[in-house]
Protein backbone atom coordinates (compact mmCIF):
# COMPACT_ATOMS: atom_id res chain seq x y z
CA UNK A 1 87.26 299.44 -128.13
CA UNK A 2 86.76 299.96 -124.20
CA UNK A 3 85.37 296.66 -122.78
CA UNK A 4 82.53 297.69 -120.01
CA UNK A 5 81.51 294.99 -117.30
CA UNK A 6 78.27 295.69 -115.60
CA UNK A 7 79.71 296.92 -112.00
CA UNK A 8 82.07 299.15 -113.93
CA UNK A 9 78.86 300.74 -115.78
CA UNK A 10 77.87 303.97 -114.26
CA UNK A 11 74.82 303.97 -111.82
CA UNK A 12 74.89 299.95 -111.29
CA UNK A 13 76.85 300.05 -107.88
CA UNK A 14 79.37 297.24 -107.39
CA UNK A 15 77.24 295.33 -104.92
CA UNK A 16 74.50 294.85 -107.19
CA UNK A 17 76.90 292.78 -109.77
CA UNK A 18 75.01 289.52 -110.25
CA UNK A 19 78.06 287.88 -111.47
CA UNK A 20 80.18 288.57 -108.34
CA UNK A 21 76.77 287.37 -105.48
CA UNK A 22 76.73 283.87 -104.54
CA UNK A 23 73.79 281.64 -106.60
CA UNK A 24 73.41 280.28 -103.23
CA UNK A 25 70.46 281.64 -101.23
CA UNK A 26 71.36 281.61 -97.58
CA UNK A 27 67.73 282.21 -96.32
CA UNK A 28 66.51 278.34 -97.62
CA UNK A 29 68.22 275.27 -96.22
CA UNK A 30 67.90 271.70 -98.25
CA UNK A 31 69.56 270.36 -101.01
CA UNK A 32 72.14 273.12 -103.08
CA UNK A 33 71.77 275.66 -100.34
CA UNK A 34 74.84 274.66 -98.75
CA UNK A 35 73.33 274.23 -95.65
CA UNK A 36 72.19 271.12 -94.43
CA UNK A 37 68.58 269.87 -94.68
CA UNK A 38 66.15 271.40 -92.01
CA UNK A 39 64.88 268.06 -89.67
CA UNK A 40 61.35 267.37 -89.84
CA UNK A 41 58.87 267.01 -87.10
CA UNK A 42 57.44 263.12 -87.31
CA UNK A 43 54.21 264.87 -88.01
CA UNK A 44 55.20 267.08 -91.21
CA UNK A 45 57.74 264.01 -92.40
CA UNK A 46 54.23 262.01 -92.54
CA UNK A 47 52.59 264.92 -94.47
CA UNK A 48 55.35 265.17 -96.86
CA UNK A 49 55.22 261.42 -96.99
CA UNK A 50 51.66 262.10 -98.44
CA UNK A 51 52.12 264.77 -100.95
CA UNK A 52 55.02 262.83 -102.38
CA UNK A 53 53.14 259.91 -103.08
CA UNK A 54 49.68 262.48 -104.78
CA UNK A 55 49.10 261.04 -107.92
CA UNK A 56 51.18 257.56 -107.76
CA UNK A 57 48.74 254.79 -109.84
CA UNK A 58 49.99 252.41 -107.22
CA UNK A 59 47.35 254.34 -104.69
CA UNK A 60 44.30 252.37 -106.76
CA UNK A 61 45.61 248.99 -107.08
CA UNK A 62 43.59 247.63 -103.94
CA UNK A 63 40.72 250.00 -105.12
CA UNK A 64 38.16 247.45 -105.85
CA UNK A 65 39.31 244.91 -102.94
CA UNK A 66 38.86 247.05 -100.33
CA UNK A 67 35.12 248.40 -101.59
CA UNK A 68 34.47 244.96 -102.17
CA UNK A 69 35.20 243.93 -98.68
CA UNK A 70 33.66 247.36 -96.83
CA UNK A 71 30.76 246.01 -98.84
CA UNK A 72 30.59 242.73 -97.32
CA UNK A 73 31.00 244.33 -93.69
CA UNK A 74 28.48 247.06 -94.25
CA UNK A 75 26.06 244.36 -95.38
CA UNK A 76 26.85 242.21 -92.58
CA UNK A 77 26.10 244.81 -90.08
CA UNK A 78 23.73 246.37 -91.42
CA UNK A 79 21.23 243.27 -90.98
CA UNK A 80 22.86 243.22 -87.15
CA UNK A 81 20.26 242.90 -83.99
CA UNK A 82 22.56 244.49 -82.07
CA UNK A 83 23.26 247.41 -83.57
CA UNK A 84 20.43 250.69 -84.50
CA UNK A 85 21.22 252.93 -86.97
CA UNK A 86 23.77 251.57 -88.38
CA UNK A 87 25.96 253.83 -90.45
CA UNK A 88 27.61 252.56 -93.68
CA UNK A 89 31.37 252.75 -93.64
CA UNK A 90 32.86 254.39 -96.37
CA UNK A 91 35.58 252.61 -97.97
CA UNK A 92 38.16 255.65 -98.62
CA UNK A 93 38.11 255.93 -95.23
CA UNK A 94 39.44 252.72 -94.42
CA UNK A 95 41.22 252.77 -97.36
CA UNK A 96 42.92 255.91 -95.77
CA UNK A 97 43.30 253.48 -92.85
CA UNK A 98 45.41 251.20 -94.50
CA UNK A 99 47.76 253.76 -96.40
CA UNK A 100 48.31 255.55 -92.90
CA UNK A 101 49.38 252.08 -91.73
CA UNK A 102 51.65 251.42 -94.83
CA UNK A 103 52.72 254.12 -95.20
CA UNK A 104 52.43 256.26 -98.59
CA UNK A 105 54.84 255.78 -101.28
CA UNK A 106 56.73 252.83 -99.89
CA UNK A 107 57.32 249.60 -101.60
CA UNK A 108 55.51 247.88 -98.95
CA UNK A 109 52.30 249.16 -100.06
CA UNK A 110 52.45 246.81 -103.25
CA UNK A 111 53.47 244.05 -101.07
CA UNK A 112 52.63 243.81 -97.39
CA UNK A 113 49.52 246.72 -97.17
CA UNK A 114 48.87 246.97 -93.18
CA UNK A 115 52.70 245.68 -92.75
CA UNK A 116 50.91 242.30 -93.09
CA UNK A 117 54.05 239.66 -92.69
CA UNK A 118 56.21 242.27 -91.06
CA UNK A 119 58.99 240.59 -88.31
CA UNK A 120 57.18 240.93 -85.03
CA UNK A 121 53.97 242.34 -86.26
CA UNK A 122 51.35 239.56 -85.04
CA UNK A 123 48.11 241.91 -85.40
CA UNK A 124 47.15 239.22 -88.74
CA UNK A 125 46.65 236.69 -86.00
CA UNK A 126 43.89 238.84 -84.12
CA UNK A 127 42.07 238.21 -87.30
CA UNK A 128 42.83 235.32 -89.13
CA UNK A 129 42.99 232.80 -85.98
CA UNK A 130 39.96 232.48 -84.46
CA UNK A 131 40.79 230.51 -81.31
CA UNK A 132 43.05 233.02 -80.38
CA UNK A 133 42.05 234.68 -76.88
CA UNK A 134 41.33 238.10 -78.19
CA UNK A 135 42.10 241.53 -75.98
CA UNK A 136 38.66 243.10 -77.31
CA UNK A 137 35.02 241.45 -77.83
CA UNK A 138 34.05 241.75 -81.48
């Protein structure tokens, strides 16, 4: 019995032999290519940052806090003399706000959303210390 490989076969020239071409493709770069992983800009890390974290449950968990407290505000200002026309703010936006802030899919977002009680980040003061001289006029 004559044993046949697959470059040997006639019409399959040898540089088409699966077997003998590296798995690796040398076009992509990352993880198994053998070539290190491409650096990205800050801007597409962030994206990527983002799409990781599409469809985590932990994205809801402050859901009902933060319409609750867009509620209040839009209430509050609403009834305002000094401002006309006031426009409702809509709470995915801010809750956007507070993910950008966080940062998405990061263990800080279960425990300090807004980097509230980070080392060296004061901006909790501007709003829970009301003596404090403030930088704007709210």
């Amino acid at each position: 019995m004559v044993n046949r490989t697959a470059s040997a076969h006639k019409g399959i020239p040898t540089t088409e032999n699966p077997r003998e071409r590296p798995q690796v493709n040398t076009r992509t770069t990352g993880k198994g290519s053998g070539h290190p992983p491409k650096k990205l800009s800050p801007l597409d890390e962030w994206k990527a940052g983002r799409e990781k974290a599409i469809g985590n449950p932990d994205w809801y968990i402050y859901d009902n806090t933060i319409r609750k407290l867009v509620s209040e505000i839009n209430r509050h200002l609403s009834t305002s003399k000094n401002i006309e026309k006031y426009k409702p703010l809509d709470w995915k936006l801010i809750k956007a706000m507070i993910w950008t802030e966080t940062g998405a899919a990061v263990t800080a977002w279960k425990t300090r959303p807004i980097q509230i009680g980070n080392t060296g980040d004061e901006g909790i003061k501007e709003v829970v210390i009301p003596a404090r001289p403030r930088k704007y006029n709210i």
